[in-house]
Protein backbone atom coordinates (compact mmCIF):
# COMPACT_ATOMS: atom_id res chain seq x y z
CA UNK A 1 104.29 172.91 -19.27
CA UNK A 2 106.80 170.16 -20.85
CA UNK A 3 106.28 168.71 -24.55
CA UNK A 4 105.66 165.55 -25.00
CA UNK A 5 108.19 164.20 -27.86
CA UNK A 6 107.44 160.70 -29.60
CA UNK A 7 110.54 158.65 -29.12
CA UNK A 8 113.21 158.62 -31.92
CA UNK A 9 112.95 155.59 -33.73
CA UNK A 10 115.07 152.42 -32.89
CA UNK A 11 118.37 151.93 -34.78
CA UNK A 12 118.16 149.10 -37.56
CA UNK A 13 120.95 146.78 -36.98
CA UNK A 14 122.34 145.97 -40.46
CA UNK A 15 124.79 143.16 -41.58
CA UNK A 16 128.18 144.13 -42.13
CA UNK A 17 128.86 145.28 -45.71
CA UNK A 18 131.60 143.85 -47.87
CA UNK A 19 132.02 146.94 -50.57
CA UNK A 20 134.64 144.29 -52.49
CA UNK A 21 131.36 141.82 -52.83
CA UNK A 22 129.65 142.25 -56.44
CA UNK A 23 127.27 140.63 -57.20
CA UNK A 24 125.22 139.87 -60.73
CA UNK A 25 121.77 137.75 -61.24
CA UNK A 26 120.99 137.43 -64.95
CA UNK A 27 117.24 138.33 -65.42
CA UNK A 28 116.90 137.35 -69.22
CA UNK A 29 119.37 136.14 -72.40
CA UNK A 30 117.20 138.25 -74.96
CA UNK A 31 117.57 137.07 -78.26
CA UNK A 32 119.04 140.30 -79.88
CA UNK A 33 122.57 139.16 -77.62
CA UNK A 34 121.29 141.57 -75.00
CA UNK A 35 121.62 140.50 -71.22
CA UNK A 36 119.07 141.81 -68.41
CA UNK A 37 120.45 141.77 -64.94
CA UNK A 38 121.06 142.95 -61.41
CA UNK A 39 124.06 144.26 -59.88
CA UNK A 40 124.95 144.81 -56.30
CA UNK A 41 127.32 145.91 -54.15
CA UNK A 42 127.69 144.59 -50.94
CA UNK A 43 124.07 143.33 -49.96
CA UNK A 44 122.80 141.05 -53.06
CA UNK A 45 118.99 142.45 -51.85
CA UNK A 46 119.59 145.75 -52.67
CA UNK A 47 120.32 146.05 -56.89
CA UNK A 48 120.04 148.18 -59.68
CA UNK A 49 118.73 146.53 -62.92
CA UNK A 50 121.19 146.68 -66.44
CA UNK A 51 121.04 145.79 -69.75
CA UNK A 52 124.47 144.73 -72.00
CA UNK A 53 125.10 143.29 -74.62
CA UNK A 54 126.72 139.75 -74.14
CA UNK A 55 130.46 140.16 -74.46
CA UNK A 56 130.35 143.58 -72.34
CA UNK A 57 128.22 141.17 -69.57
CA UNK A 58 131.02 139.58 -69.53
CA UNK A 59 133.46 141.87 -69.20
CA UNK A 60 131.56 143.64 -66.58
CA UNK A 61 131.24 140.57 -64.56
CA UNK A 62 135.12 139.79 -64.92
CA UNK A 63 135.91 143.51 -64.02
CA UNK A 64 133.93 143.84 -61.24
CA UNK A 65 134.74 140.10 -60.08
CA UNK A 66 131.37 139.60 -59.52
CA UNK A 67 129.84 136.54 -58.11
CA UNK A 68 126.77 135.05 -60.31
CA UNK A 69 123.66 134.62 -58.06
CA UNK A 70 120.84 132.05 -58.88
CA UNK A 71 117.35 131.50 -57.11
């Protein structure tokens, strides 16, 4: 008697990825000099959320040569 075996699922075509490609969208300029953001890497939909003080922000952003999104 053959099993019946649900189809594996379709592949997900993604976009190619750019690893060089950073990415930073500032969230909030607290008033304690702290800056609330999101970084990615390669896809600017998929980031992790920081928190630095101002002059390190910047520093980050110039090290990473990241590219400032805005809505």
């Amino acid at each position: 008697m053959p099993h019946d075996h649900p189809a594996p699922p379709a592949q997900t075509e993604w976009p190619d990825v750019d690893l060089m490609r950073r990415y930073v969208r500032i969230q909030e300029r607290r008033e304690d000099g702290l800056v609330a953001f999101e970084f990615s890497i390669g896809w600017p939909e998929l980031a992790v959320e920081l928190l630095l003080p101002a002059r390190a922000f910047e520093e980050f952003c110039a090290v990473n040569r990241a590219v400032v999104l805005t809505d």
